[in-house]
Protein backbone atom coordinates (compact mmCIF):
# COMPACT_ATOMS: atom_id res chain seq x y z
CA UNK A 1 80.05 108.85 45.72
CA UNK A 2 76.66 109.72 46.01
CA UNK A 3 75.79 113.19 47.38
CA UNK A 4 75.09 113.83 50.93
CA UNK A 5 71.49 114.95 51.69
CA UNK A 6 70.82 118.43 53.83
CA UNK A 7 70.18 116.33 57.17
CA UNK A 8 74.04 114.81 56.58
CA UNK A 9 75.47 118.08 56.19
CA UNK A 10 76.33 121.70 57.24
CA UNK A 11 75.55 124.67 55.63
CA UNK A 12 78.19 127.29 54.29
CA UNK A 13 80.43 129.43 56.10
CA UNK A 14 79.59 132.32 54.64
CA UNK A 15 75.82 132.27 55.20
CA UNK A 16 73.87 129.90 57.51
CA UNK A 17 70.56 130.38 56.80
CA UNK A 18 67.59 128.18 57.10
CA UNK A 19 66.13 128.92 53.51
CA UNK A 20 66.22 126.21 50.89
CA UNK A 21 70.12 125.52 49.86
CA UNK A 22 70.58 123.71 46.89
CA UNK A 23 72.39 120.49 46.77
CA UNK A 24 75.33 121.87 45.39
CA UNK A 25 76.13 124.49 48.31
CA UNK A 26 76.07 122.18 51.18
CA UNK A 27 79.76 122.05 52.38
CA UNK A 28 80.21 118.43 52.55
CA UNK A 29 81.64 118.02 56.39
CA UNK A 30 79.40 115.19 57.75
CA UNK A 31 81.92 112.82 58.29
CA UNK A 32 84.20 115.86 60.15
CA UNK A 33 82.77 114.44 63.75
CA UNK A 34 84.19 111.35 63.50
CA UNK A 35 87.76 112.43 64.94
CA UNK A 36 90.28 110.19 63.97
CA UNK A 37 90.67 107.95 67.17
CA UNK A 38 93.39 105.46 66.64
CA UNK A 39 95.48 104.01 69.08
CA UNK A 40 97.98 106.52 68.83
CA UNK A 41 99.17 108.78 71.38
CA UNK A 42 100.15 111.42 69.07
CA UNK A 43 97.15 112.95 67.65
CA UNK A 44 97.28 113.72 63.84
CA UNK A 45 97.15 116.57 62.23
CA UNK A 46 94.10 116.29 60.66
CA UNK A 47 92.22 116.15 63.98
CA UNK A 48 93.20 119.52 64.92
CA UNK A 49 92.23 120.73 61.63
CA UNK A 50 89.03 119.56 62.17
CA UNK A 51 88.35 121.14 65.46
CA UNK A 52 89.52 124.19 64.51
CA UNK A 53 86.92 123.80 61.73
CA UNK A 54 84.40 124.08 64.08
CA UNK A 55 85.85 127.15 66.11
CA UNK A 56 85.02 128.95 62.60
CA UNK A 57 81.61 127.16 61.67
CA UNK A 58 80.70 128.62 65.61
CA UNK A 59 81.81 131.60 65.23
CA UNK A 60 78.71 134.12 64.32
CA UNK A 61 81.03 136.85 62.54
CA UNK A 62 78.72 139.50 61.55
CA UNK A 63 75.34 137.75 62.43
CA UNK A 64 76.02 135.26 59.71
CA UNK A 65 74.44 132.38 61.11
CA UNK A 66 70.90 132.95 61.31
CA UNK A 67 67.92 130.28 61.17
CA UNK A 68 64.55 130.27 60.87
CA UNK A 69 62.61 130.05 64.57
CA UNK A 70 61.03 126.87 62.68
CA UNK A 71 63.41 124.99 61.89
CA UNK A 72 66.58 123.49 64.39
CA UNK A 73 69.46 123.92 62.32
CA UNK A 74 71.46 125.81 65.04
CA UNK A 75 70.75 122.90 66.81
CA UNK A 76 72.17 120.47 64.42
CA UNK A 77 75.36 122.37 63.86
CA UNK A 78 75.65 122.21 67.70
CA UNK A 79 75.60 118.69 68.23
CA UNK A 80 78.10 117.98 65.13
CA UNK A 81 80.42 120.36 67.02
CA UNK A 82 79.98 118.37 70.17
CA UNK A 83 80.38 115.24 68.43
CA UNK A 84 83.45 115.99 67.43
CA UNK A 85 84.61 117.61 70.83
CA UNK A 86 83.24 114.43 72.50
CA UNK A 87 85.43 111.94 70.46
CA UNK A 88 87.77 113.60 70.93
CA UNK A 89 88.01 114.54 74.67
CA UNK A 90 87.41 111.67 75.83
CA UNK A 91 90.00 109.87 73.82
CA UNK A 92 92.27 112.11 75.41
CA UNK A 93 90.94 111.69 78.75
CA UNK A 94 91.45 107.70 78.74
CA UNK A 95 94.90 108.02 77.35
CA UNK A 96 96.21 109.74 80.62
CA UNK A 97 98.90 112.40 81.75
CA UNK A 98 101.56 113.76 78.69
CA UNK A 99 104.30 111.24 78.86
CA UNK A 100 107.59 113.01 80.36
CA UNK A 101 109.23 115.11 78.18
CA UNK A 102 106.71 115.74 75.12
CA UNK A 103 105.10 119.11 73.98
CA UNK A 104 102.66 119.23 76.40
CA UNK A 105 101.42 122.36 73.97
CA UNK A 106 101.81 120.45 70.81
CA UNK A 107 100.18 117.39 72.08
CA UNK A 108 97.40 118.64 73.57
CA UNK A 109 96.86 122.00 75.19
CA UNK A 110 96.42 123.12 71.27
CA UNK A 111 94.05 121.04 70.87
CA UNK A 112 91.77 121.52 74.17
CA UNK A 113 92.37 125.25 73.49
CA UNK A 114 90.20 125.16 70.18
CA UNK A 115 87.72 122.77 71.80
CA UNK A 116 87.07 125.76 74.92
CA UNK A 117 87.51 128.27 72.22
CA UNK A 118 84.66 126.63 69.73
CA UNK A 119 82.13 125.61 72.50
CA UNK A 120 82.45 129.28 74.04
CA UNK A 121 81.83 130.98 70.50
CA UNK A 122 78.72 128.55 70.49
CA UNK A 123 77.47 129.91 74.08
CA UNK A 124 77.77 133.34 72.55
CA UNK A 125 76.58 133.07 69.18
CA UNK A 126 73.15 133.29 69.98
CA UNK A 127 72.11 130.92 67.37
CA UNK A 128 71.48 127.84 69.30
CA UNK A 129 68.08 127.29 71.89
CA UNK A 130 70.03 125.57 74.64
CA UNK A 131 66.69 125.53 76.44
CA UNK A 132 65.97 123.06 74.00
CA UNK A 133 68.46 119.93 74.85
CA UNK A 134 66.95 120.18 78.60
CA UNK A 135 63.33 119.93 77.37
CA UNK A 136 63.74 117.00 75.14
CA UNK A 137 66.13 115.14 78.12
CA UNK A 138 69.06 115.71 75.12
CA UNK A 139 72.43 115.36 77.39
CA UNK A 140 74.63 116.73 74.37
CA UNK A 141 75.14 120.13 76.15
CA UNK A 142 75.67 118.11 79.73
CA UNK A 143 78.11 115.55 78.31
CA UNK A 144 80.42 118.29 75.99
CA UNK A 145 80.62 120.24 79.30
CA UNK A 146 81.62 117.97 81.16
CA UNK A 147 84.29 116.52 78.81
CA UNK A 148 85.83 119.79 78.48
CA UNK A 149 85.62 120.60 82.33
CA UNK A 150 87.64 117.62 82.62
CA UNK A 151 90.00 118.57 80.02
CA UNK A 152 90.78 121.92 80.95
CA UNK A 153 91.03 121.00 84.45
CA UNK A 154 93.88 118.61 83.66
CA UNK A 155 95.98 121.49 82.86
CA UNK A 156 98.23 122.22 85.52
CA UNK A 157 97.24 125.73 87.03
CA UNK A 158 100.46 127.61 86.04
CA UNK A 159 100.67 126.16 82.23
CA UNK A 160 97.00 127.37 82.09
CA UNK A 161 98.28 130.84 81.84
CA UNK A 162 101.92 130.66 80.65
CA UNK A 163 100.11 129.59 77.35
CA UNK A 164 98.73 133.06 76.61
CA UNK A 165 96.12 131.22 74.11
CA UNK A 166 95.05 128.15 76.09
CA UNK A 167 93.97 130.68 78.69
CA UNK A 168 92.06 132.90 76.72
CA UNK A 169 90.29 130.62 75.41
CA UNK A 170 89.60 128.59 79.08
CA UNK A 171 88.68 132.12 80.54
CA UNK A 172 86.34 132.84 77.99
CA UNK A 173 84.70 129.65 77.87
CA UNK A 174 84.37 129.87 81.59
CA UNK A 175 83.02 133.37 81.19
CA UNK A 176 80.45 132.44 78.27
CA UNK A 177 78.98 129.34 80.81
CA UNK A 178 78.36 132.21 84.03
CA UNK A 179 76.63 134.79 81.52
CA UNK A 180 74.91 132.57 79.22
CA UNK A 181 74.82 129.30 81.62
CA UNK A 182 74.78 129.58 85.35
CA UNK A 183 72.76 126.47 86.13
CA UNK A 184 74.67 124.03 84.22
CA UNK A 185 77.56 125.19 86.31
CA UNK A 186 76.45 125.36 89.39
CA UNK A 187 75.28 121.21 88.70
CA UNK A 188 78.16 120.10 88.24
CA UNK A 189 79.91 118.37 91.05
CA UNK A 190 81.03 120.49 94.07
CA UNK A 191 85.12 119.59 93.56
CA UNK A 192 84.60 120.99 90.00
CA UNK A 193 82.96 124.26 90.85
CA UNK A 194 85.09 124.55 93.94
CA UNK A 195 88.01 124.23 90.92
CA UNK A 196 86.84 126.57 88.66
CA UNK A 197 86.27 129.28 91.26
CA UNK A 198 89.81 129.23 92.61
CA UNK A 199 91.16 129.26 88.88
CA UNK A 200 89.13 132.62 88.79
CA UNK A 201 91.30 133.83 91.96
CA UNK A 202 94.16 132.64 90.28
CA UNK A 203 94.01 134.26 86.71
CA UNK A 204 92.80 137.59 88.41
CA UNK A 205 95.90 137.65 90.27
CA UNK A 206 99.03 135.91 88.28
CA UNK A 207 97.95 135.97 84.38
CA UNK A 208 99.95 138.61 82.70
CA UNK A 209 97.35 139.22 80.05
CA UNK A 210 95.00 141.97 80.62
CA UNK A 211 92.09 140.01 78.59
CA UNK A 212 92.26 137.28 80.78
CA UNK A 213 91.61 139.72 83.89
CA UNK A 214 88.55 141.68 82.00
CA UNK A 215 87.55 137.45 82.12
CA UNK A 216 87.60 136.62 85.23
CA UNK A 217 86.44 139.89 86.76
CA UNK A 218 83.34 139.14 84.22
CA UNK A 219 82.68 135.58 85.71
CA UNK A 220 83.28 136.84 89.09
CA UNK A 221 80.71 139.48 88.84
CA UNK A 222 78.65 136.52 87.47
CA UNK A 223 79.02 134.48 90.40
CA UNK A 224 78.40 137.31 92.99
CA UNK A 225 75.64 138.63 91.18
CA UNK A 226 73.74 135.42 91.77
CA UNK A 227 75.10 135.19 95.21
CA UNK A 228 73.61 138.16 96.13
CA UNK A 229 70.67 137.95 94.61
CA UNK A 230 69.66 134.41 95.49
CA UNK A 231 70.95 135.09 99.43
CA UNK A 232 67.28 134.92 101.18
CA UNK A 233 66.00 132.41 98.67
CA UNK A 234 65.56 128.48 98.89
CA UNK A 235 65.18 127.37 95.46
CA UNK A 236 67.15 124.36 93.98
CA UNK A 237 69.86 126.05 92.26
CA UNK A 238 70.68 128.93 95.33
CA UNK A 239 71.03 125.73 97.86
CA UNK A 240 72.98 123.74 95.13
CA UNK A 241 75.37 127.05 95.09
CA UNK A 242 75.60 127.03 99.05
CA UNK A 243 76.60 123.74 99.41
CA UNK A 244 79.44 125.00 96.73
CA UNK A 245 80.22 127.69 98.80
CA UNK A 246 80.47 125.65 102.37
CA UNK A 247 83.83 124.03 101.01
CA UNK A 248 85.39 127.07 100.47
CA UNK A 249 84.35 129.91 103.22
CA UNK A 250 86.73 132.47 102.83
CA UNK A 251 86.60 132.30 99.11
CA UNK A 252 85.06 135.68 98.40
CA UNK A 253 87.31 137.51 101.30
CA UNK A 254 89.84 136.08 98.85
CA UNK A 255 88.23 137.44 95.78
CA UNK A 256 87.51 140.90 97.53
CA UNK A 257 90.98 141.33 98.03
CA UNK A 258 92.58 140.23 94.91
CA UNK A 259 90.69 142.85 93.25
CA UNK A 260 91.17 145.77 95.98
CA UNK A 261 94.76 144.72 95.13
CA UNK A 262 94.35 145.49 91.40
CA UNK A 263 92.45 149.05 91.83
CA UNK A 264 95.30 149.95 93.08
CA UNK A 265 98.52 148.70 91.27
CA UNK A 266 96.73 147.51 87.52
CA UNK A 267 97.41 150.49 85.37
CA UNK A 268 96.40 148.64 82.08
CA UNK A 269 92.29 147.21 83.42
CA UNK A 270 89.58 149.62 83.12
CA UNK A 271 88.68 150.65 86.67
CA UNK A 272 84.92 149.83 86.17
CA UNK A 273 85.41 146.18 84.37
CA UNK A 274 86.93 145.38 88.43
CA UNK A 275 84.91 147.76 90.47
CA UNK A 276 81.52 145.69 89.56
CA UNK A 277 82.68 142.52 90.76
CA UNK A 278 83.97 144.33 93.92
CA UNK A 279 80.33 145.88 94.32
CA UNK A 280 78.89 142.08 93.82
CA UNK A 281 80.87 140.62 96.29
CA UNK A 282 80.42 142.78 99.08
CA UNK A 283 76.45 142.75 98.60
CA UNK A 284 77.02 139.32 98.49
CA UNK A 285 79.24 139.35 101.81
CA UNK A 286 79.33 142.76 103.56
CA UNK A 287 80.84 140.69 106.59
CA UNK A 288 83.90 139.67 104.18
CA UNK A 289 84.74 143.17 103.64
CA UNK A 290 84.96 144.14 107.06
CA UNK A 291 87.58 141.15 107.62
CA UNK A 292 89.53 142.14 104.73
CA UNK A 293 89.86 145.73 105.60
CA UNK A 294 90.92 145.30 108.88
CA UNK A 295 93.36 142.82 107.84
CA UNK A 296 94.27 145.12 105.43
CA UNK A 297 95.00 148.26 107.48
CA UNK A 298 96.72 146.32 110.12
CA UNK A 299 99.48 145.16 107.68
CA UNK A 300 100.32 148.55 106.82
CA UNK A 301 102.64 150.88 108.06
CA UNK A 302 101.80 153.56 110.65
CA UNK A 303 101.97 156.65 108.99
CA UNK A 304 99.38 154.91 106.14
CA UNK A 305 96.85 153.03 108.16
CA UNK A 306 94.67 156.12 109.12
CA UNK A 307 94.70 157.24 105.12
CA UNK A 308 93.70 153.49 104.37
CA UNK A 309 91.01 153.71 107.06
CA UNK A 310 89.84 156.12 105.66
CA UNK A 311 89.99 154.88 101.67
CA UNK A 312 87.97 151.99 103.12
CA UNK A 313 85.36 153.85 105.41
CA UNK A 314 84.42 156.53 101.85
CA UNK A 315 84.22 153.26 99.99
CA UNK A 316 80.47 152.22 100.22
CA UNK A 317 79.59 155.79 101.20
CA UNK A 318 76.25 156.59 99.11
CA UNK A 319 75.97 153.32 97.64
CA UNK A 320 72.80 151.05 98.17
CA UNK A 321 72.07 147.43 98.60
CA UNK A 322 71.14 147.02 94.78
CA UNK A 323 72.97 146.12 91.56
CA UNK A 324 71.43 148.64 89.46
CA UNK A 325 73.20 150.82 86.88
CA UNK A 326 73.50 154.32 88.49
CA UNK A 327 74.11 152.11 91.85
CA UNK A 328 77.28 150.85 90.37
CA UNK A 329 77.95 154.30 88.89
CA UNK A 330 78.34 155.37 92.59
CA UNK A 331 80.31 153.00 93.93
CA UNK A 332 82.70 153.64 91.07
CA UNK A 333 83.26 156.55 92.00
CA UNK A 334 84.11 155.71 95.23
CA UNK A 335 86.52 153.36 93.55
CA UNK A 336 88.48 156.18 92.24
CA UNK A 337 88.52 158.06 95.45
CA UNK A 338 90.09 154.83 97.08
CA UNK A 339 92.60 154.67 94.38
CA UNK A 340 93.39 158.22 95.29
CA UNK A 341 94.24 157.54 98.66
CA UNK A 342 95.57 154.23 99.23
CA UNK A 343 99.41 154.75 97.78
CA UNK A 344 101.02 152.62 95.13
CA UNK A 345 103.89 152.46 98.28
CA UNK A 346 102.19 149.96 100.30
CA UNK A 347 103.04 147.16 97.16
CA UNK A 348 106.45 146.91 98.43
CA UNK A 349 107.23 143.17 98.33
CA UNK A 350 109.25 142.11 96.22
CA UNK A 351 107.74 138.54 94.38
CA UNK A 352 107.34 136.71 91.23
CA UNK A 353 103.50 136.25 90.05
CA UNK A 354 104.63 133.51 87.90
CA UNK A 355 107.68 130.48 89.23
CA UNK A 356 111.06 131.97 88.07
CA UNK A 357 111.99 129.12 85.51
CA UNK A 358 108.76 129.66 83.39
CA UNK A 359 110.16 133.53 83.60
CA UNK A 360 113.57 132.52 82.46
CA UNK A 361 112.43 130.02 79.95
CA UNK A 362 110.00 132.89 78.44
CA UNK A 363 111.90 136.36 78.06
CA UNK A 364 108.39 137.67 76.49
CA UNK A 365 106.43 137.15 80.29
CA UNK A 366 109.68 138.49 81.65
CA UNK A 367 109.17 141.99 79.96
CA UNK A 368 106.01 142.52 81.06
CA UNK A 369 106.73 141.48 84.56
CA UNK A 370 107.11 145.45 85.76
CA UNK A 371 104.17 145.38 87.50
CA UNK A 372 103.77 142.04 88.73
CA UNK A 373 107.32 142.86 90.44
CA UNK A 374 105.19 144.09 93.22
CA UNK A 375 102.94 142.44 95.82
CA UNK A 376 100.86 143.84 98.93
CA UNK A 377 103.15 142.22 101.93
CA UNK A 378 100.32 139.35 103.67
């Protein structure tokens, strides 16, 4: 066969670089985005090894991919990837729920795993000018999103996280598109964002996996960070985010208390990865706060509502309206006091974080369980 030429092929693993390659060291993978797409319900093996071949190739280990400012290759390698992630997705996507009583892992959460997994490693790589596909009216970056929006949001909620690698790799491509691309989220239709904001909710408060928390807190930091700063201004993307937010009003009252709820009984989560999402939200909604702490206090018993009063009063004591470093520094602080003083006692309901049967079915989530065991009583 004759040999493929540089523009039909991706460089090396080992080193991307946009200096002349000779013939012979071009990895010959052109044909790896056409996904075998047969009629088949089962999807061969071979497909999965090829998307898991580009998880690696977008993986920057070590700064490995590098190219010239000149020259587009990490563009290129991009829209291979999402070639690939395209055929397949939406092959998937026309062929409907898993029939009754198949792998639903095997068949295709695998799969859509390594497809969130590869297009998140590309987010973070820094190797690709995504500023680029909007100025040329390219929709790669548009479509692949979208396809794997709809994939992972096919997922029932609770097999999301029972699959401890299907959600790690969801969570972090959700957490890659908030840091690295806020405005492609925040376009995408109000049902979807309305989605992907509750799944934060639910990770923070049912996954198992302390990753998956560090995650979501991330994205929800994200999300409240822009809130907060975009509250007084009218530009396309701020009213975009408050129509978003109109369909679900007491989303960050929900958010604020999740994560009041882990200060106090996660032992395992650094207390600063959930304090700064705490500090975004409330700059975001100081009104939200005030409902949640009363709630809060209420719902406890007598002899611990004025010590919780109290916890809640000390809690923005010293800190400003501003999301700067030593800002957040404060309010930390304040975060430990409130640790301090609101008593691990007040968790005393007694409730599964996860349905029972998953539990039963998977001794492993079962173990670690001891501290999901306990719930604040609402």
């Amino acid at each position: 066969a004759a040999p493929l030429s540089p523009a039909e092929t991706v460089a090396p693993v080992e080193t991307i670089k946009a200096a002349p390659i000779d013939a012979d060291e071009w990895v010959m993978v052109a044909d790896a985005n056409r996904v075998p797409c047969g009629k088949r319900r089962v999807w061969a093996k071979e497909t999965v090894a090829v998307l898991k071949l580009w998880m690696e190739l977008a993986e920057n280990k070590d700064g490995r991919i590098y190219f010239d400012a000149a020259f587009p290759g990490g563009l290129l390698l991009f829209k291979e990837m999402a070639s690939s992630i395209l055929a397949y997705g939406r092959n998937v996507l026309a062929q409907g729920p898993v029939p009754e009583g198949q792998d639903a892992y095997k068949l295709r959460y695998k799969s859509i795993g390594v497809c969130l997994a590869s297009m998140a490693l590309a987010l973070t790589g820094q190797y690709v000018t995504f500023g680029a596909f909007t100025l040329y009216g390219d929709k790669t970056v548009d479509d692949v999103v979208g396809v794997l929006m709809a994939l992972a949001l096919s997922i029932p909620k609770h097999d999301l996280i029972a699959f401890h690698k299907v959600a790690t790799a969801f969570y972090s491509f959700q957490e890659a598109l908030f840091r690295h691309a806020l405005s492609l989220i925040i376009s995408l239709e109000t049902s979807t964002v309305v989605q992907l904001l509750q799944l934060l909710h639910f990770g923070l408060s049912n996954a198992l996996q302390t990753n998956v928390h560090i995650l979501c807190a991330r994205s929800i930091d994200r999300f409240a960070s822009f809130l907060f700063r975009n509250r007084l201004r009218s530009t396309p993307l701020s009213i975009r985010m408050q129509q978003h937010m109109a369909q679900v009003p007491g989303l960050i009252e929900d958010l604020q208390l999740v994560l009041l709820k882990q200060i106090v009984t996660d032992e395992h989560t650094d207390l600063g990865i959930l304090a700064h999402p705490l500090l975004s939200l409330i700059l975001a909604s100081g009104e939200a706060l005030q409902a949640v702490s009363s709630a809060f206090i209420k719902k406890q018993a007598a002899v611990l509502q004025e010590s919780v009063s109290n916890a809640f009063h000390d809690l923005m004591k010293g800190v400003e309206r501003n999301l700067e470093v030593e800002n957040r520094r404060k309010f930390l602080r304040n975060v430990q006091a409130y640790r301090a003083q609101v008593p691990f006692s007040a968790a005393f309901s007694v409730a599964f974080s996860v349905p029972c049967p998953l539990l039963l079915a998977r001794p492993r989530l079962l173990h670690s369980c001891g501290r999901m065991m306990l719930l604040w009583q609402w």
